[in-house]
Protein backbone atom coordinates (compact mmCIF):
# COMPACT_ATOMS: atom_id res chain seq x y z
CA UNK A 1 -15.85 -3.70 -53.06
CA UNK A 2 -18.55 -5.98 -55.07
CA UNK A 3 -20.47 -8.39 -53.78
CA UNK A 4 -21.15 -12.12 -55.06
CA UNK A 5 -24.47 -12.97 -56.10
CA UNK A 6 -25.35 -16.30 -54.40
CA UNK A 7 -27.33 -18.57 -56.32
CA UNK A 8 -28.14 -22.45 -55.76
CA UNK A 9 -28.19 -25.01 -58.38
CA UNK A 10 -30.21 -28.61 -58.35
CA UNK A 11 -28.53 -31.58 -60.31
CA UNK A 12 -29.06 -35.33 -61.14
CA UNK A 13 -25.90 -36.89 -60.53
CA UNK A 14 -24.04 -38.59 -63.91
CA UNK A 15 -25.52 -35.83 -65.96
CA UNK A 16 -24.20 -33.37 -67.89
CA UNK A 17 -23.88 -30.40 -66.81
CA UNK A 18 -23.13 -27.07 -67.90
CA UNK A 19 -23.23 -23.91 -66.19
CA UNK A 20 -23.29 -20.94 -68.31
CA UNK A 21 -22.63 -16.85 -67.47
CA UNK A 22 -22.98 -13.56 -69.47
CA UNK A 23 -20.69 -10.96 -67.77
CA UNK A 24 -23.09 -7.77 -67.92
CA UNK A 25 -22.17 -4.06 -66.47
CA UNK A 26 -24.62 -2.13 -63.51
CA UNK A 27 -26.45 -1.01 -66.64
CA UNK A 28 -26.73 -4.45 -68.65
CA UNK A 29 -24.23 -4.60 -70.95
CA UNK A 30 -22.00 -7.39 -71.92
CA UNK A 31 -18.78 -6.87 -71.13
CA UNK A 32 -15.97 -7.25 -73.32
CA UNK A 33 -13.92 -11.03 -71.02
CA UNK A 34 -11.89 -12.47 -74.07
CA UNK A 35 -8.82 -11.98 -72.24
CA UNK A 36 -10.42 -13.09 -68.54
CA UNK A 37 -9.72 -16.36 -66.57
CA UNK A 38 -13.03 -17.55 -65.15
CA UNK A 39 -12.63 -20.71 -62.35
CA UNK A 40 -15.75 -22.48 -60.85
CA UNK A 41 -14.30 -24.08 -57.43
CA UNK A 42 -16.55 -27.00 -55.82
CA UNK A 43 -16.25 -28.15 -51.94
CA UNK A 44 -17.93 -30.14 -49.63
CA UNK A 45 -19.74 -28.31 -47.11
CA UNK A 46 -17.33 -29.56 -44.94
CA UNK A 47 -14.68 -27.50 -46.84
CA UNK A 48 -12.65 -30.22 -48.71
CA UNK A 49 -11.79 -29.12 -52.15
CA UNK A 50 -13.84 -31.57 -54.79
CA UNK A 51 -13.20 -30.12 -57.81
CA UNK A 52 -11.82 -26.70 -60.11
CA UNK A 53 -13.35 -26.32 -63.55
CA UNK A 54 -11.77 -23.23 -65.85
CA UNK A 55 -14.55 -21.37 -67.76
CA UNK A 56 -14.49 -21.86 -71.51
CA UNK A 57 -14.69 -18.33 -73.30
CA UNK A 58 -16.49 -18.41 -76.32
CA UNK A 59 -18.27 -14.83 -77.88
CA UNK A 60 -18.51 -13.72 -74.70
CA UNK A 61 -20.08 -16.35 -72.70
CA UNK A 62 -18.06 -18.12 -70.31
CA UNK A 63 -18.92 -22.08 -69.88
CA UNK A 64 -18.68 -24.67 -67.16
CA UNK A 65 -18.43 -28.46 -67.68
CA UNK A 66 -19.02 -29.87 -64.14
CA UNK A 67 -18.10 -33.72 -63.57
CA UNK A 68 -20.97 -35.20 -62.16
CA UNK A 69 -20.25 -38.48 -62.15
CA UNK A 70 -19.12 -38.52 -58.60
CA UNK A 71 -20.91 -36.01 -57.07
CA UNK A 72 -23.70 -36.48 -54.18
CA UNK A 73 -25.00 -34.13 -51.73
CA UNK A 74 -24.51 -30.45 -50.95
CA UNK A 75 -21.59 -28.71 -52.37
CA UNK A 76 -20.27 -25.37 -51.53
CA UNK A 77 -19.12 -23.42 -54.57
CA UNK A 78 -18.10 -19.78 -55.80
CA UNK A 79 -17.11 -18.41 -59.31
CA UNK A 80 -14.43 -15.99 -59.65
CA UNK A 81 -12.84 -14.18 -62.67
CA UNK A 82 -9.55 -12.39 -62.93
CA UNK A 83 -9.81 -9.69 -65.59
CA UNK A 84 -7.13 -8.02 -67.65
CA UNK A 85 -5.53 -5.81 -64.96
CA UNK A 86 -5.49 -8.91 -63.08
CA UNK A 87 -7.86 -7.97 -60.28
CA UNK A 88 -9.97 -11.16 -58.98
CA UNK A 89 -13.15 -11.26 -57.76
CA UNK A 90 -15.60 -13.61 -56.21
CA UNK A 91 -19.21 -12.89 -58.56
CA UNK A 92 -20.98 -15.66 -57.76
CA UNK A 93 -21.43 -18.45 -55.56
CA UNK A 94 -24.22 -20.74 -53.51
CA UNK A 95 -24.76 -24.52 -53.17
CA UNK A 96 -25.15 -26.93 -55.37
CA UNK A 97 -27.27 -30.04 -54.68
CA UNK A 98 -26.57 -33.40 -56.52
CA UNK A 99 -29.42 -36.06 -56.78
CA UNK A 100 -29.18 -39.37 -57.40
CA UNK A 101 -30.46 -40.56 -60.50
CA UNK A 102 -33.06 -43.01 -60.27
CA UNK A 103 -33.19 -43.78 -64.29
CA UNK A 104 -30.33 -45.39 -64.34
């Protein structure tokens, strides 16, 4: 059994934002996710479901366009992947703090 990494992100709400992720091996190779599904879940840290993003696949990089529009506080969120012999797995996951933006 793995364990997720956990990781926190800081963000300026109304931005755009994207979250990208290399999938490397225990020895730092990229591995080989064309065929993967990658999904970046977002809750409130009281558990209420604020948004799903799918990860974009593109030479082997997997992307995350997070709506920000909405979005202020402390979030709760975790990526997972299932690969090609359909085994999921949690690999990342942390908080993610949204700012207001002040330039506006």
């Amino acid at each position: 059994m793995a364990f997720a990494q956990a990781e926190n992100f800081n963000f300026t709400r109304g931005d755009t934002e994207t979250l990208n992720v290399v999938v490397k091996d225990s020895e730092g190779n990229i591995i080989d996710i064309s065929d993967w599904v990658f999904t970046l879940t977002i809750e409130t840290v009281r558990g209420e479901l604020n948004q799903i993003v799918n990860g974009v696949i593109v030479d082997n990089e997997v992307s995350f366009d997070i709506d920000t529009e909405n979005m202020l506080g402390r979030f709760n969120y975790d990526m997972q992947y299932k690969d090609s012999d359909d085994k999921i797995e949690t690999f990342l996951k942390g908080v993610m703090i949204f700012e207001e933006d002040y330039s506006e």
